[in-house]
Protein backbone atom coordinates (compact mmCIF):
# COMPACT_ATOMS: atom_id res chain seq x y z
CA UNK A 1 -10.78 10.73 -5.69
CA UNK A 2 -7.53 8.06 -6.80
CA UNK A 3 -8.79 4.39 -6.05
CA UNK A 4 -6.47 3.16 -3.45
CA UNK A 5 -3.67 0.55 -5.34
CA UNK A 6 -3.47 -2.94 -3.49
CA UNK A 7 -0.07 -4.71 -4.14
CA UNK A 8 -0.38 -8.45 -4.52
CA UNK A 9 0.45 -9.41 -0.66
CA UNK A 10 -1.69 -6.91 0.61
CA UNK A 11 -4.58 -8.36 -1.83
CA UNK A 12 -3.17 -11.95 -0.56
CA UNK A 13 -3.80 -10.89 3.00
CA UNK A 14 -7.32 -9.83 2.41
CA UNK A 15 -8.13 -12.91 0.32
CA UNK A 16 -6.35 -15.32 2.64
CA UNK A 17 -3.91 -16.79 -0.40
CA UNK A 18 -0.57 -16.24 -1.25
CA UNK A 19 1.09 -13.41 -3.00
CA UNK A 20 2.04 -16.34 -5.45
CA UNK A 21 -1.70 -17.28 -6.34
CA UNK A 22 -2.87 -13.60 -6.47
CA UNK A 23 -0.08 -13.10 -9.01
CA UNK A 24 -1.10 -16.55 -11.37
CA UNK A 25 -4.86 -15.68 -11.33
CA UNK A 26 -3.54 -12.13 -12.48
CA UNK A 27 -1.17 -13.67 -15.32
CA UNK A 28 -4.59 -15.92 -16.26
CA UNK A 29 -6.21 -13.03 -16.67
CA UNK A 30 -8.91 -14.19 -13.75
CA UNK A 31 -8.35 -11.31 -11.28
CA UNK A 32 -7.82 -7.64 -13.03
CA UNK A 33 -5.24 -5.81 -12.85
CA UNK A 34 -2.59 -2.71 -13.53
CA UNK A 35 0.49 -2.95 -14.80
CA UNK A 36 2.20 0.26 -13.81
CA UNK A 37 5.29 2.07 -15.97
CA UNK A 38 8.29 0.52 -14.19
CA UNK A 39 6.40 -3.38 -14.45
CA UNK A 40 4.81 -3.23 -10.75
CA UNK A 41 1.39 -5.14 -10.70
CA UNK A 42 -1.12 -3.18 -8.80
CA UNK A 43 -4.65 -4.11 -8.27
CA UNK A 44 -7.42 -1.49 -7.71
CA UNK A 45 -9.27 -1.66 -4.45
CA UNK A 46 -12.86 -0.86 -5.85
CA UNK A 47 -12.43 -3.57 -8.93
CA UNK A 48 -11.22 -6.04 -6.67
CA UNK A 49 -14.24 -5.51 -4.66
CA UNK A 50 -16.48 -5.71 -7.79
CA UNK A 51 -14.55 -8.59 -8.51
CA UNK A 52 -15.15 -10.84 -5.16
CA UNK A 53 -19.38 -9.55 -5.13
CA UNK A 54 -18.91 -11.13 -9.05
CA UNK A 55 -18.27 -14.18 -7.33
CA UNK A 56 -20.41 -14.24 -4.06
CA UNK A 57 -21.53 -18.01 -3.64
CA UNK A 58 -24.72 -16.01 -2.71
CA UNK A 59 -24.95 -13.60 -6.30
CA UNK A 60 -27.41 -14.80 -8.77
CA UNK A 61 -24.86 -13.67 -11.14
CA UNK A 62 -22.53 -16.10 -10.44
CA UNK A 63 -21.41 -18.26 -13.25
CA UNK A 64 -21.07 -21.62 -12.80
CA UNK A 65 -17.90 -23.29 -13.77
CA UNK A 66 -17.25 -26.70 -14.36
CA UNK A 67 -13.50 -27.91 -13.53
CA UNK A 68 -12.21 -30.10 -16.07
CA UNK A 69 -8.72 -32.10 -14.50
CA UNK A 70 -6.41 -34.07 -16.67
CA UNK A 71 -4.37 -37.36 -14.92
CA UNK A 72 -1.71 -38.18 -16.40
CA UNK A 73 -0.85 -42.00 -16.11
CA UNK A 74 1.84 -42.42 -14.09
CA UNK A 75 1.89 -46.16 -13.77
CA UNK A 76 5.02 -48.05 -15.18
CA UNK A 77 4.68 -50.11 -18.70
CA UNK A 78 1.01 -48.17 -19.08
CA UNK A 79 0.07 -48.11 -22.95
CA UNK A 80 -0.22 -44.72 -24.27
């Protein structure tokens, strides 16, 4: 049996983001997907549903992450 192929909106609707996000986390390389022949991204429905138990807040395989944020200084005559 063919795994069904999810196109980024439809994986946006099921994840509750926008197509926009689903397509950056796939150029980061954090959600997995297909690039088919013609350039069409396509996301397997059984990975992607490996891929969201991966990161259950309830798995005990669940890395944890830490987020590291850079602020630029935005204030006027600030020494760089």
């Amino acid at each position: 049996m063919t795994p069904r192929l999810l196109t980024a909106r439809q994986v946006a609707g099921q994840l509750g983001f926008s197509p926009e996000t689903v397509l950056r986390w796939t150029r980061c390389g954090e959600l997995p997907a297909i690039k088919l022949p013609g350039g069409a991204i396509r996301y397997r429905e059984d990975v992607l549903d490996e891929w969201l138990s991966s990161r259950s807040a309830t798995s005990p395989a669940t890395p944890t992450a830490t987020l590291h944020v850079t602020v630029p200084n935005t204030r006027q005559g600030a020494e760089r």
